[in-house]
N, C-alpha and C. Protein backbone atom coordinates (compact mmCIF):
# COMPACT_ATOMS: atom_id res chain seq x y z
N UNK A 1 -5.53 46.23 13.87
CA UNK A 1 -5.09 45.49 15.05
C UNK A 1 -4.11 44.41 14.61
N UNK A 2 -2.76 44.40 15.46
CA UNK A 2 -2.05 43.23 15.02
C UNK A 2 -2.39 42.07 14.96
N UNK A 3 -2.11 41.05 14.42
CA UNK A 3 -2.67 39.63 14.15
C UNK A 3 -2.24 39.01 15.47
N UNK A 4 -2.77 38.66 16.86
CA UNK A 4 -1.59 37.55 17.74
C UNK A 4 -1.25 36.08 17.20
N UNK A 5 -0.06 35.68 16.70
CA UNK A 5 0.80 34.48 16.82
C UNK A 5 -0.08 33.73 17.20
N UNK A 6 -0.29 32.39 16.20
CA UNK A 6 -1.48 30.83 17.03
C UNK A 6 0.03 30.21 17.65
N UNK A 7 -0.51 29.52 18.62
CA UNK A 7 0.41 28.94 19.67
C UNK A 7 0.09 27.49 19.70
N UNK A 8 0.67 26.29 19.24
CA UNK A 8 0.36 25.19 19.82
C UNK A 8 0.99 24.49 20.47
N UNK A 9 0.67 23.97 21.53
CA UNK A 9 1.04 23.60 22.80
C UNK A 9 0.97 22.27 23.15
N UNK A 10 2.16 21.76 23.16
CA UNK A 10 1.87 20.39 23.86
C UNK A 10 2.43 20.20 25.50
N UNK A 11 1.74 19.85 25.99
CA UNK A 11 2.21 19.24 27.09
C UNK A 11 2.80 17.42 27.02
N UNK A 12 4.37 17.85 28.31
CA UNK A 12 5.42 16.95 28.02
C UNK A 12 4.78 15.75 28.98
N UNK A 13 5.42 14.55 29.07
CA UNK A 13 5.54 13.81 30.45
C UNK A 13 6.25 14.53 31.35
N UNK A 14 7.34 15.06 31.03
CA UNK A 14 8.24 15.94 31.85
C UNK A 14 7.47 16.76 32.69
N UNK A 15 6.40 17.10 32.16
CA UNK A 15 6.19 18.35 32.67
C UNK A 15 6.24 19.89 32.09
N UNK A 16 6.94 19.67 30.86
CA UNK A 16 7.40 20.64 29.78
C UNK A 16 6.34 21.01 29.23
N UNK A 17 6.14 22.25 28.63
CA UNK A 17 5.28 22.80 27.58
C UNK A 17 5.90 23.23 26.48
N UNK A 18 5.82 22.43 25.51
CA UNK A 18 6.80 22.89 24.13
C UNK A 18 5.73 23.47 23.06
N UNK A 19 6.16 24.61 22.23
CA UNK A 19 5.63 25.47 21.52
C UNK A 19 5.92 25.18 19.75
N UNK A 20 5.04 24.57 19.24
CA UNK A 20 5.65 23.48 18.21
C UNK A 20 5.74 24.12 17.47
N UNK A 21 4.82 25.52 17.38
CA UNK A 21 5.37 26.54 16.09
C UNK A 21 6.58 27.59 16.43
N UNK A 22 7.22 27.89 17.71
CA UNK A 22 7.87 28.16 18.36
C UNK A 22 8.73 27.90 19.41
N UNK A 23 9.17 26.81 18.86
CA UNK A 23 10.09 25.91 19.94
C UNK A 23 11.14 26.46 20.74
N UNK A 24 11.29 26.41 22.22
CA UNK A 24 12.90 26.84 22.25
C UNK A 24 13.84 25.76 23.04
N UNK A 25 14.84 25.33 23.14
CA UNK A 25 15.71 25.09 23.30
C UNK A 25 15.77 24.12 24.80
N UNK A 26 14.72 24.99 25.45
CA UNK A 26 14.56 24.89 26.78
C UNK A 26 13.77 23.98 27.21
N UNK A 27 12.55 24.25 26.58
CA UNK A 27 11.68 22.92 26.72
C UNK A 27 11.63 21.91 26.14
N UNK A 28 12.79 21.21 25.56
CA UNK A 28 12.85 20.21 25.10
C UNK A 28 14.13 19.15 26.30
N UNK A 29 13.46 18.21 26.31
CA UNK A 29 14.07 16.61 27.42
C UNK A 29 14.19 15.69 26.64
N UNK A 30 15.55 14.84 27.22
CA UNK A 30 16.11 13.76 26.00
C UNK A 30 14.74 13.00 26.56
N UNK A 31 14.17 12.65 27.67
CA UNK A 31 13.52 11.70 28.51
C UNK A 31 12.12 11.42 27.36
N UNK A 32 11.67 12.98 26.76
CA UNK A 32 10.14 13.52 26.34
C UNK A 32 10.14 12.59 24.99
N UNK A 33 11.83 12.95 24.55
CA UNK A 33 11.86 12.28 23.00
C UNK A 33 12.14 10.75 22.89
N UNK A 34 12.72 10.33 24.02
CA UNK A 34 13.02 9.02 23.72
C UNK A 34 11.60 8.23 24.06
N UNK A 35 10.87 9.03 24.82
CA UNK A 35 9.43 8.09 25.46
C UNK A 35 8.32 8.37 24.11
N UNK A 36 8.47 9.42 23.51
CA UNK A 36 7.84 9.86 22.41
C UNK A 36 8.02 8.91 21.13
N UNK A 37 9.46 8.95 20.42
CA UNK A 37 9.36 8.15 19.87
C UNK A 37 9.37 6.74 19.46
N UNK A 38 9.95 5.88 21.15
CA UNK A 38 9.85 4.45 21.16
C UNK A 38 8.25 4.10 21.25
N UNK A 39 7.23 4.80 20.99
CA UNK A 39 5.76 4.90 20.95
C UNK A 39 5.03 5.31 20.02
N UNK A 40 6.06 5.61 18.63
CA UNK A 40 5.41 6.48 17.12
C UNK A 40 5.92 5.09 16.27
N UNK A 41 4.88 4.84 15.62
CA UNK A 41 5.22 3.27 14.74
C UNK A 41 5.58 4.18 13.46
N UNK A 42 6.49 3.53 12.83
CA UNK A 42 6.96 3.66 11.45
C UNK A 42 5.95 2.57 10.29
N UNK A 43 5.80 2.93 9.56
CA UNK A 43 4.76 2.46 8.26
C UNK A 43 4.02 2.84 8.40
N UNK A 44 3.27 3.14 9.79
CA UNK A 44 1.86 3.26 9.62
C UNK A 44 1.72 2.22 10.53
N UNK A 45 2.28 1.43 11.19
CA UNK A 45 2.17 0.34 11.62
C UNK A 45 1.95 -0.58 10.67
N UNK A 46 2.10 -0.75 9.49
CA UNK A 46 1.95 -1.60 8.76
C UNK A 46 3.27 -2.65 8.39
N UNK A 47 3.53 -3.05 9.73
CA UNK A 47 4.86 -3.73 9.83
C UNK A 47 4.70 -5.10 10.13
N UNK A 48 5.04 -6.38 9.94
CA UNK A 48 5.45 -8.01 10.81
C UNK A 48 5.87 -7.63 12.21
N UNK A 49 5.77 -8.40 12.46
CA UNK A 49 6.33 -9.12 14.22
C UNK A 49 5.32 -8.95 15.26
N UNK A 50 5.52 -8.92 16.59
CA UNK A 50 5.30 -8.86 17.66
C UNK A 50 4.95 -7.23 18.22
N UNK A 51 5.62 -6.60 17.70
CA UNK A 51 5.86 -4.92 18.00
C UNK A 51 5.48 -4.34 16.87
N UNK A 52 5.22 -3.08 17.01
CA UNK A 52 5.67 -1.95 15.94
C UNK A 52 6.89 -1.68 15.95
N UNK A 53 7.77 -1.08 14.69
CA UNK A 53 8.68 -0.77 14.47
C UNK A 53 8.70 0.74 14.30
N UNK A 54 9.22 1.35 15.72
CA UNK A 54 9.45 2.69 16.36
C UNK A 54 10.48 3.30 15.48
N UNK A 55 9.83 4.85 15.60
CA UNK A 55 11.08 5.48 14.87
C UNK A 55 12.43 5.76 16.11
N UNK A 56 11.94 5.24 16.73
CA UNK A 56 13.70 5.18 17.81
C UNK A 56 14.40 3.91 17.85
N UNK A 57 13.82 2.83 17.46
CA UNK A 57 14.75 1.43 16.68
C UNK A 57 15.39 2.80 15.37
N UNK A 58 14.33 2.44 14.38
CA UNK A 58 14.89 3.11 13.38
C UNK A 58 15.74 3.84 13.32
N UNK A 59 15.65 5.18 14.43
CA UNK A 59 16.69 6.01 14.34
C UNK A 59 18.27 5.67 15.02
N UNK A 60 18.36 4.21 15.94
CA UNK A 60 19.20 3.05 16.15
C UNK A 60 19.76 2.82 14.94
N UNK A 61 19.34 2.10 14.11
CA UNK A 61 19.34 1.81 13.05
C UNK A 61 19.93 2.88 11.97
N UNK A 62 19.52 4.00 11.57
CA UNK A 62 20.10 4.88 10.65
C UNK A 62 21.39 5.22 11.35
N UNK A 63 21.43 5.29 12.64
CA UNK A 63 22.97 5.76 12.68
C UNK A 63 23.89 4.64 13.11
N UNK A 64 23.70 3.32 13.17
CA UNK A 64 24.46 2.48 12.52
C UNK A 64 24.79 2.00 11.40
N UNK A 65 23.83 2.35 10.55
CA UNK A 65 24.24 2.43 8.88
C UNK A 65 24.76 3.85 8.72
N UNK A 66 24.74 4.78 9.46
CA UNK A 66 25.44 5.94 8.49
C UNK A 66 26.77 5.69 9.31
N UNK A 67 27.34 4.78 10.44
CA UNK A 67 28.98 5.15 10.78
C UNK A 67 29.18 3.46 9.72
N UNK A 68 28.80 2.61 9.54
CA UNK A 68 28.87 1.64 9.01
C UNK A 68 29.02 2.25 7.62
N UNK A 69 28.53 3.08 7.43
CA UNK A 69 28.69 3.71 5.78
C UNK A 69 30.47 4.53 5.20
N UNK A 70 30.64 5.66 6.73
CA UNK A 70 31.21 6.58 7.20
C UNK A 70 32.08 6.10 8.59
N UNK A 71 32.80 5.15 8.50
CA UNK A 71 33.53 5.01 9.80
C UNK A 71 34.19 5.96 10.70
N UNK A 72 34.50 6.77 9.76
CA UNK A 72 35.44 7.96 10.02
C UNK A 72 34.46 9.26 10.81
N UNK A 73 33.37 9.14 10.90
CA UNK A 73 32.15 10.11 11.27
C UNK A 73 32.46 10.57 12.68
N UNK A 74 32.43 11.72 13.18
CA UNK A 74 32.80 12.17 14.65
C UNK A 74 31.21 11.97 15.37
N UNK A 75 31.44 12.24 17.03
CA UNK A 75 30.57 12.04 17.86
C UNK A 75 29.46 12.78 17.00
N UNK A 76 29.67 14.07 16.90
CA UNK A 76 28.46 14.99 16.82
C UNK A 76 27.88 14.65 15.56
N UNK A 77 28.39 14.06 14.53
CA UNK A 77 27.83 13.65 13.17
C UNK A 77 26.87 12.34 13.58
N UNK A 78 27.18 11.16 14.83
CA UNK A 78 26.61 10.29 14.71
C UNK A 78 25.59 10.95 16.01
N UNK A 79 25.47 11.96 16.67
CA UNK A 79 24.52 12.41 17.17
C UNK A 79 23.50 13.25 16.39
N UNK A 80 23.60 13.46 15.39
CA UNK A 80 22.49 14.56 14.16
C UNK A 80 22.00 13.22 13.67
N UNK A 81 23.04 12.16 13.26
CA UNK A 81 22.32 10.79 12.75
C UNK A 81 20.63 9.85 13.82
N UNK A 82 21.37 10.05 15.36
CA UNK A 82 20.22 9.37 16.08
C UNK A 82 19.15 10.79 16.21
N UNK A 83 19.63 11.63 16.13
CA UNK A 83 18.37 12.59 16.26
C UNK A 83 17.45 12.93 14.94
N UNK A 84 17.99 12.32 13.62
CA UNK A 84 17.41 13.16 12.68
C UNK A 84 15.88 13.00 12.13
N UNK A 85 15.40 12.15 13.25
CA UNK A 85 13.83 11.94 12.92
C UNK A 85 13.11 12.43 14.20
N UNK A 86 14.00 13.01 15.38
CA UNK A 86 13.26 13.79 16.27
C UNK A 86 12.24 14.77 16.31
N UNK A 87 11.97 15.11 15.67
CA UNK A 87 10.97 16.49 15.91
C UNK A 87 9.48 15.20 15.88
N UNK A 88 9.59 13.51 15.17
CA UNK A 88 8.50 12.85 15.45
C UNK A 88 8.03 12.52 16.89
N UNK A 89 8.60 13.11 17.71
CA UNK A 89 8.51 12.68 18.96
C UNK A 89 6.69 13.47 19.50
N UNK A 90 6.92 14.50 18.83
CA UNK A 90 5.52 14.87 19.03
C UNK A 90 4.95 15.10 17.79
N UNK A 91 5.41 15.02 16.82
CA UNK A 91 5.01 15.36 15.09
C UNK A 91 4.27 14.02 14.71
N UNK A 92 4.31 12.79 14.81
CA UNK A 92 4.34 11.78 14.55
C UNK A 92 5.15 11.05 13.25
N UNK A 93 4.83 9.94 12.62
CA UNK A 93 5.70 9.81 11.31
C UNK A 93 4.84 9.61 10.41
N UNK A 94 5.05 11.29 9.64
CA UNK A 94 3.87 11.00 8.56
C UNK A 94 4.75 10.33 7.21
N UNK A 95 4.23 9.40 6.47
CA UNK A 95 4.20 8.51 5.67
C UNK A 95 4.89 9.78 4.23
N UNK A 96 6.11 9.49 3.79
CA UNK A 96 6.53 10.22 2.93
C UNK A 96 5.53 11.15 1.63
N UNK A 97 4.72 10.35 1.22
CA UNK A 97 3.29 10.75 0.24
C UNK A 97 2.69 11.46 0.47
N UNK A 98 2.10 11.53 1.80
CA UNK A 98 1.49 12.19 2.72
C UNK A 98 2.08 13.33 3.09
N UNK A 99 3.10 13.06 3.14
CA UNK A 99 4.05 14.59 3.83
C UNK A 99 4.45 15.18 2.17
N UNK A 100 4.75 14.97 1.62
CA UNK A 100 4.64 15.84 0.31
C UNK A 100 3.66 16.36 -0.23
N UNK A 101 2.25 16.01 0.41
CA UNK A 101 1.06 16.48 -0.60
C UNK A 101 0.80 17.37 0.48
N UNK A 102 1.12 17.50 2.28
CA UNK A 102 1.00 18.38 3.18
C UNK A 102 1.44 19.78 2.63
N UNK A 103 2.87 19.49 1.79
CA UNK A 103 3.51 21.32 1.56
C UNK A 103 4.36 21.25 2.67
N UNK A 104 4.66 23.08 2.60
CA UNK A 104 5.70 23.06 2.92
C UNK A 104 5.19 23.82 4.67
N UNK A 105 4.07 23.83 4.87
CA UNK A 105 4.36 24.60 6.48
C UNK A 105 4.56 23.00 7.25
N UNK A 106 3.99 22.22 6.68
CA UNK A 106 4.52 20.49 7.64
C UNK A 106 5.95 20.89 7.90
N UNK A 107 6.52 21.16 6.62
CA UNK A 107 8.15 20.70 6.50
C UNK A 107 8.90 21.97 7.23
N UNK A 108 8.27 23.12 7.37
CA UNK A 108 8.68 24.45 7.91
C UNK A 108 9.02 24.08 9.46
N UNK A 109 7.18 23.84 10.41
CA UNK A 109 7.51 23.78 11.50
C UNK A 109 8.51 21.99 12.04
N UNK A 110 8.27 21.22 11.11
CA UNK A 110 9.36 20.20 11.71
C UNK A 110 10.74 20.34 11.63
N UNK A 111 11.23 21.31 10.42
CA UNK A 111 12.56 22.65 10.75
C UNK A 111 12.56 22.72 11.82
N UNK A 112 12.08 23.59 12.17
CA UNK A 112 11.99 24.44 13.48
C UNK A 112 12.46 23.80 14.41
N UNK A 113 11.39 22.37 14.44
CA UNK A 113 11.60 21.65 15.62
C UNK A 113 12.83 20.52 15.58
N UNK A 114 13.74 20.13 14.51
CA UNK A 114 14.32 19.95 14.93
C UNK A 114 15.93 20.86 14.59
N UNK A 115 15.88 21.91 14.47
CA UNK A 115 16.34 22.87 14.74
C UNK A 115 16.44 23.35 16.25
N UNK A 116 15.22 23.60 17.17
CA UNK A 116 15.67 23.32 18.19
C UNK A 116 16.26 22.39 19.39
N UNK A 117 15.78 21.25 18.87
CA UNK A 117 16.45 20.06 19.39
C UNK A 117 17.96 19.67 19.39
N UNK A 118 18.12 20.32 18.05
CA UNK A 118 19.89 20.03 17.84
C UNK A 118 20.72 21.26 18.75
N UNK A 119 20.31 22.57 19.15
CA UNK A 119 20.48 23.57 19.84
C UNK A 119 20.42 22.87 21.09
N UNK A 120 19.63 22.17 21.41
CA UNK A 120 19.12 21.60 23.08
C UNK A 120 20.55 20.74 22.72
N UNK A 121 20.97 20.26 22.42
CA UNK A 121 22.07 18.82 22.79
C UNK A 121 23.48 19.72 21.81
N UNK A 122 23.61 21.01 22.15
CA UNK A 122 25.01 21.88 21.62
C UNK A 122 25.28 20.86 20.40
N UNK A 123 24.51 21.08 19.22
CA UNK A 123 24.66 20.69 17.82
C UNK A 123 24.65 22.03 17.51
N UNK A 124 24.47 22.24 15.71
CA UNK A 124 24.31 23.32 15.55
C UNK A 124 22.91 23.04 14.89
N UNK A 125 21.90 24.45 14.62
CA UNK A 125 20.32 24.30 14.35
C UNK A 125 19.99 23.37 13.14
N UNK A 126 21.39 23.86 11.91
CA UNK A 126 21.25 23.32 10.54
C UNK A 126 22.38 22.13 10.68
N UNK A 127 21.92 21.41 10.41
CA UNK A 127 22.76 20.27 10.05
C UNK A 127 23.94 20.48 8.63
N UNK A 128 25.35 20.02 9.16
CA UNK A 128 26.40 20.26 7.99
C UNK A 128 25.87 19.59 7.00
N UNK A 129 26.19 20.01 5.57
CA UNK A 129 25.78 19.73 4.51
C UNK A 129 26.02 18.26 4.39
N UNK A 130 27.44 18.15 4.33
CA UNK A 130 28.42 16.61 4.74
C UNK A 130 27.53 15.73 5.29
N UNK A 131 27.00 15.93 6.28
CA UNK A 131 26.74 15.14 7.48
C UNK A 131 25.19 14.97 7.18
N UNK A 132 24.36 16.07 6.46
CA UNK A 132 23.23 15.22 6.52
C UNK A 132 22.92 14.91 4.85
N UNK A 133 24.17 15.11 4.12
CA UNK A 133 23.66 13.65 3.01
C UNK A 133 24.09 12.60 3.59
N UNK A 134 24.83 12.54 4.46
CA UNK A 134 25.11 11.19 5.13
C UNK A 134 24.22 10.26 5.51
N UNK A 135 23.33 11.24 6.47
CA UNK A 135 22.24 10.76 7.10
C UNK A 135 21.15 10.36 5.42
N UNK A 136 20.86 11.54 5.20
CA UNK A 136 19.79 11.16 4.14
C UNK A 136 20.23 9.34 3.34
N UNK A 137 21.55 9.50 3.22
CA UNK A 137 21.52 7.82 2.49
C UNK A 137 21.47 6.63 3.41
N UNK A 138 21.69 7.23 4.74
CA UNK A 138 21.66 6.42 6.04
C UNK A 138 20.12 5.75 5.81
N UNK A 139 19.29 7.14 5.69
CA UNK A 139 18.06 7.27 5.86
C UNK A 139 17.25 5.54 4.93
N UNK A 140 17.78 6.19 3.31
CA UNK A 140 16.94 5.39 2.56
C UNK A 140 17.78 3.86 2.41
N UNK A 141 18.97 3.65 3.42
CA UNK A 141 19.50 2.62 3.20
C UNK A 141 18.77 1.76 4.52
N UNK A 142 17.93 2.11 5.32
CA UNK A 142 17.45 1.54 6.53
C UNK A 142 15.87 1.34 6.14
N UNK A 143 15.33 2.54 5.27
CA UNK A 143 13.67 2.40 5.19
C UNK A 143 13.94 1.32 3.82
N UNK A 144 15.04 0.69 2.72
CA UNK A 144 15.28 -0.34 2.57
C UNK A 144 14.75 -1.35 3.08
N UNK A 145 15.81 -1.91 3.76
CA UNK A 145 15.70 -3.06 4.73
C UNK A 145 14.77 -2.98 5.56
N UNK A 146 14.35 -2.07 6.12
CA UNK A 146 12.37 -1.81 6.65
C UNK A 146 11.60 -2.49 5.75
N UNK A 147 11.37 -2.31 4.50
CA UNK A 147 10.33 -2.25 3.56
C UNK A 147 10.65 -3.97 3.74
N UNK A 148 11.73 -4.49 3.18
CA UNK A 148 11.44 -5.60 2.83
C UNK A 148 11.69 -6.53 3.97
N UNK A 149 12.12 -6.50 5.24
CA UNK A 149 12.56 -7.27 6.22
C UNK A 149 10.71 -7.33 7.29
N UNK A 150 10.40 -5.75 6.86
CA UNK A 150 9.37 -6.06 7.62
C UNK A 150 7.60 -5.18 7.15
N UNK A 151 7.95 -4.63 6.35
CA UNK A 151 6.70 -3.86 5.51
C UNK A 151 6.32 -4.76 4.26
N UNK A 152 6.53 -6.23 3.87
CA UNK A 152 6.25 -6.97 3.32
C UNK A 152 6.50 -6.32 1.55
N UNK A 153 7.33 -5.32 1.41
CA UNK A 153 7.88 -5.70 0.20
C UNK A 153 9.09 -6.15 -0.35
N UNK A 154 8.86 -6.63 -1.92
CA UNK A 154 9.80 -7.36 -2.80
C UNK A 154 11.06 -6.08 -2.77
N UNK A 155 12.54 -7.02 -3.07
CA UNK A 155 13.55 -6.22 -3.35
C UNK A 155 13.46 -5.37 -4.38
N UNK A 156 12.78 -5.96 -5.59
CA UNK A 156 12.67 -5.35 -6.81
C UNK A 156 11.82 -3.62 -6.31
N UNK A 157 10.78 -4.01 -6.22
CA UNK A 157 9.64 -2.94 -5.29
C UNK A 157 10.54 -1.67 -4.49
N UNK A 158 11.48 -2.35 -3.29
CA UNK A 158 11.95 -1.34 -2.21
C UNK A 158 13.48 -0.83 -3.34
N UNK A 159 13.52 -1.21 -4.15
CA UNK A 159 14.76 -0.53 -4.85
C UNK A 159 13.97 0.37 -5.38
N UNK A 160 13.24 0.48 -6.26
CA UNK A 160 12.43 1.86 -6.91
C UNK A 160 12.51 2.61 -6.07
N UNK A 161 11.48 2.66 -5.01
CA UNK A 161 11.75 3.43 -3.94
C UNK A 161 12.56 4.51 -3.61
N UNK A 162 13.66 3.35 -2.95
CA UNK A 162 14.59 3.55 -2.25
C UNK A 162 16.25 3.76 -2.31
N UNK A 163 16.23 2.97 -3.68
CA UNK A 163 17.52 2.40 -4.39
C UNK A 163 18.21 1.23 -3.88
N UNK A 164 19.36 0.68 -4.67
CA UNK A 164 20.19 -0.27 -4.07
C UNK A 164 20.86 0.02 -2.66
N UNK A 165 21.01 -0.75 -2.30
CA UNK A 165 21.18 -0.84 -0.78
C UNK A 165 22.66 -0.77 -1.00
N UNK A 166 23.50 0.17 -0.19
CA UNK A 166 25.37 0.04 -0.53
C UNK A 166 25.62 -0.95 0.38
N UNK A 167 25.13 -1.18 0.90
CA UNK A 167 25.42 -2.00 2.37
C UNK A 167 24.67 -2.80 2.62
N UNK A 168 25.09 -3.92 2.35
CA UNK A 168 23.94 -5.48 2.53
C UNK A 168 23.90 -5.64 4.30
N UNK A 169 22.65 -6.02 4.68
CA UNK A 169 22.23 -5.96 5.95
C UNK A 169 23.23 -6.91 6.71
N UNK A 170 23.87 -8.11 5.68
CA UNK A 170 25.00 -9.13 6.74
C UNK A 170 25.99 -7.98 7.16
N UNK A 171 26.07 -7.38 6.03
CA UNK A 171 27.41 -6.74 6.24
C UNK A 171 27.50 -5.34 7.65
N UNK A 172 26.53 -5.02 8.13
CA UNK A 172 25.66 -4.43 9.76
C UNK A 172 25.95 -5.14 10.33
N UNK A 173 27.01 -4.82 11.65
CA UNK A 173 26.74 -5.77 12.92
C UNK A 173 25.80 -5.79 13.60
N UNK A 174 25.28 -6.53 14.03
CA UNK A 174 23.70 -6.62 14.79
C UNK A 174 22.97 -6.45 14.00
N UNK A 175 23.02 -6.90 12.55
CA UNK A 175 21.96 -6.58 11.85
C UNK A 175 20.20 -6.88 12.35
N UNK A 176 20.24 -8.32 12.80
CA UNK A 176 19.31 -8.72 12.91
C UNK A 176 18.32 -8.50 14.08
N UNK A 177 19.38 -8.55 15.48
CA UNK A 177 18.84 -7.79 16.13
C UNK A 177 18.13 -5.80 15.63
N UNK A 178 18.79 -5.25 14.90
CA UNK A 178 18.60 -4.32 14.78
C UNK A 178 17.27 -3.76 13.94
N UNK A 179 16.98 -5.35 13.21
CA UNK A 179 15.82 -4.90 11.93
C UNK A 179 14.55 -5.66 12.79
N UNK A 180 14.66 -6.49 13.94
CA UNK A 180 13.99 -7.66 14.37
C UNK A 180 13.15 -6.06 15.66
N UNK A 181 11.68 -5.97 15.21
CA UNK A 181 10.97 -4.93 16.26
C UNK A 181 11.24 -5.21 18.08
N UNK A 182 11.74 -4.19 18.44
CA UNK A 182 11.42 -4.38 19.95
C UNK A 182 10.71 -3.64 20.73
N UNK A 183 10.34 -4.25 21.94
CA UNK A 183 9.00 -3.69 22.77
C UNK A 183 9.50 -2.34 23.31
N UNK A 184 8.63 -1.69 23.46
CA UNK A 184 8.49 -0.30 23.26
C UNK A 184 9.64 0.07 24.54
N UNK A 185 9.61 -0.24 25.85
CA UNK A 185 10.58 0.10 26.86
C UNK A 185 12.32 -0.06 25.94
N UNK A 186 12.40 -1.30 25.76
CA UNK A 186 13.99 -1.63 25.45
C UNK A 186 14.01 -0.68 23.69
N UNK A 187 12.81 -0.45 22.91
CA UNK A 187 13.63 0.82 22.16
C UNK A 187 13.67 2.01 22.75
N UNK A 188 13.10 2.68 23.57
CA UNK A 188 13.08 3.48 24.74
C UNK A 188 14.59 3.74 25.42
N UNK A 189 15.08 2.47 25.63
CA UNK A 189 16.43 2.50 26.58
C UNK A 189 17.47 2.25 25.41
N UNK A 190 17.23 1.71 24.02
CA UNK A 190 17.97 1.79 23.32
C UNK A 190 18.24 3.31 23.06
N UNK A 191 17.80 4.01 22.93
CA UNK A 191 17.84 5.27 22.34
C UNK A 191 18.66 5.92 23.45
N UNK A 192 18.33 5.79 24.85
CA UNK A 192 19.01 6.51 25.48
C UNK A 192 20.61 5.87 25.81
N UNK A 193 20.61 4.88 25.68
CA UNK A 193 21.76 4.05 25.59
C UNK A 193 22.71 4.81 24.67
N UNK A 194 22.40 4.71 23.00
CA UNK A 194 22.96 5.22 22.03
C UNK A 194 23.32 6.90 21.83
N UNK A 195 22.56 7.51 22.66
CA UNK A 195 22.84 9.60 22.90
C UNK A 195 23.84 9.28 23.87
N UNK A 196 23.56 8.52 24.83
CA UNK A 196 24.49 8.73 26.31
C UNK A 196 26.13 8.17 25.76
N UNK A 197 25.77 7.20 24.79
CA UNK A 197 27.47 6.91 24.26
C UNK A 197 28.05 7.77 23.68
N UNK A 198 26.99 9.09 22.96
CA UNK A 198 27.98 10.06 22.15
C UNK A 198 27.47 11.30 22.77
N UNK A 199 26.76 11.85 23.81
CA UNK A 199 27.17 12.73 24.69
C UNK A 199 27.02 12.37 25.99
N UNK A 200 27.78 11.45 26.47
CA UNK A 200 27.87 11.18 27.86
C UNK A 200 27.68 12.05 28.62
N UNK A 201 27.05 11.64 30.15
CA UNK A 201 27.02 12.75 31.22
C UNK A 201 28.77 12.48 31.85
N UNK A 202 28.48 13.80 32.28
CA UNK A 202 27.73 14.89 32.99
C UNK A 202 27.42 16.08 32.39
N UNK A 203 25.98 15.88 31.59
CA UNK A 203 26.10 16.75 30.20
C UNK A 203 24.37 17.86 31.48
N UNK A 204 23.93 16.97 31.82
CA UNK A 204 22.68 17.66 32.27
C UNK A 204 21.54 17.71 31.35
N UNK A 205 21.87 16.85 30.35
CA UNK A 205 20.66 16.79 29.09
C UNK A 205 19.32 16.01 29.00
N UNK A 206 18.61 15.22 30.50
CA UNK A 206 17.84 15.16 30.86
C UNK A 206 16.65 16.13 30.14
């Protein structure tokens, strides 16, 4: 007897039913991801301030350090940049350590998923090579300035890590606003703020 396919299923706010080992294209809403991840804390929550620090600040954040890096970067490069931690919208943000000792079906189906996400907003599934070492240094030049602005470690400490920072945080406009946590609605509307500037409607991407 054939084996049937396990199916897991989340239900959206939307209303959506997305298929996390089988995602398509269809059931995914900018609305699902931006409410998803202005509500997934980065560290662990093991952050300073008032708020958690959302992976949709963050992902604010990485793609102002990757055009701040890359001025020259087109729309769709700084749209793979705000999406490239999407698939946490229902995945959550597992802690780098953690996600390496998971293997590789963690890292398979969050492929997938954001593989289909970049399909949902006419990207392409794989990210250009170009474009996501971009992101990747975007990446460790922001969980940087995370670590030590608000995860309470030393520079010495978040350089092992992470490495030297190419880009000192003065040198970010809005730096401070940008590293300083905000309440879960305004990173919420940040996020949609920042897609809608680089695929404006009348796209129908609701």
């Amino acid at each position: 007897m054939a084996r049937t396919q396990a199916r897991a299923w989340q239900r959206m706010l939307s209303g959506r039913r997305l298929d996390l080992l089988d995602p398509s294209p269809l059931d995914i809403e900018l609305t699902d991801i931006a409410h998803g991840l202005a509500r997934v804390a980065r560290w662990n929550g093991q952050t300073g301030g008032d708020y958690a620090y959302s992976v949709a600040q963050h992902s604010v954040l990485v793609l102002e350090v990757a055009a701040a890096l890359k001025p020259e970067i087109d729309d769709k490069g700084r749209l793979h940049a705000l999406l490239h931690d999407a698939p946490e919208y229902v995945m959550g943000d597992i802690i780098s350590p953690l996600k390496a000792a998971m293997g590789g079906d963690y890292k398979d189906v969050e492929k997938r998923l954001l593989g289909a996400i970049q399909l949902r907003f006419s990207l392409p599934a794989i990210t250009p090579s170009a474009t996501a070492k971009l992101i990747k240094a975007a990446d460790r030049e922001a969980a940087y300035h995370e670590a030590v602005n608000l995860a309470g470690f030393e520079p010495d400490e978040a350089r092992r890590y992470f490495g030297a920072p190419a880009l000192p945080g003065f040198d970010l406009p809005g730096f401070e606003q940008l590293i300083r946590p905000w309440p879960t609605q305004q990173a919420h509307d940040r996020f949609i703020e920042a897609f809608d500037a680089l695929a404006p409607a009348p796209t129908g991407l609701r």
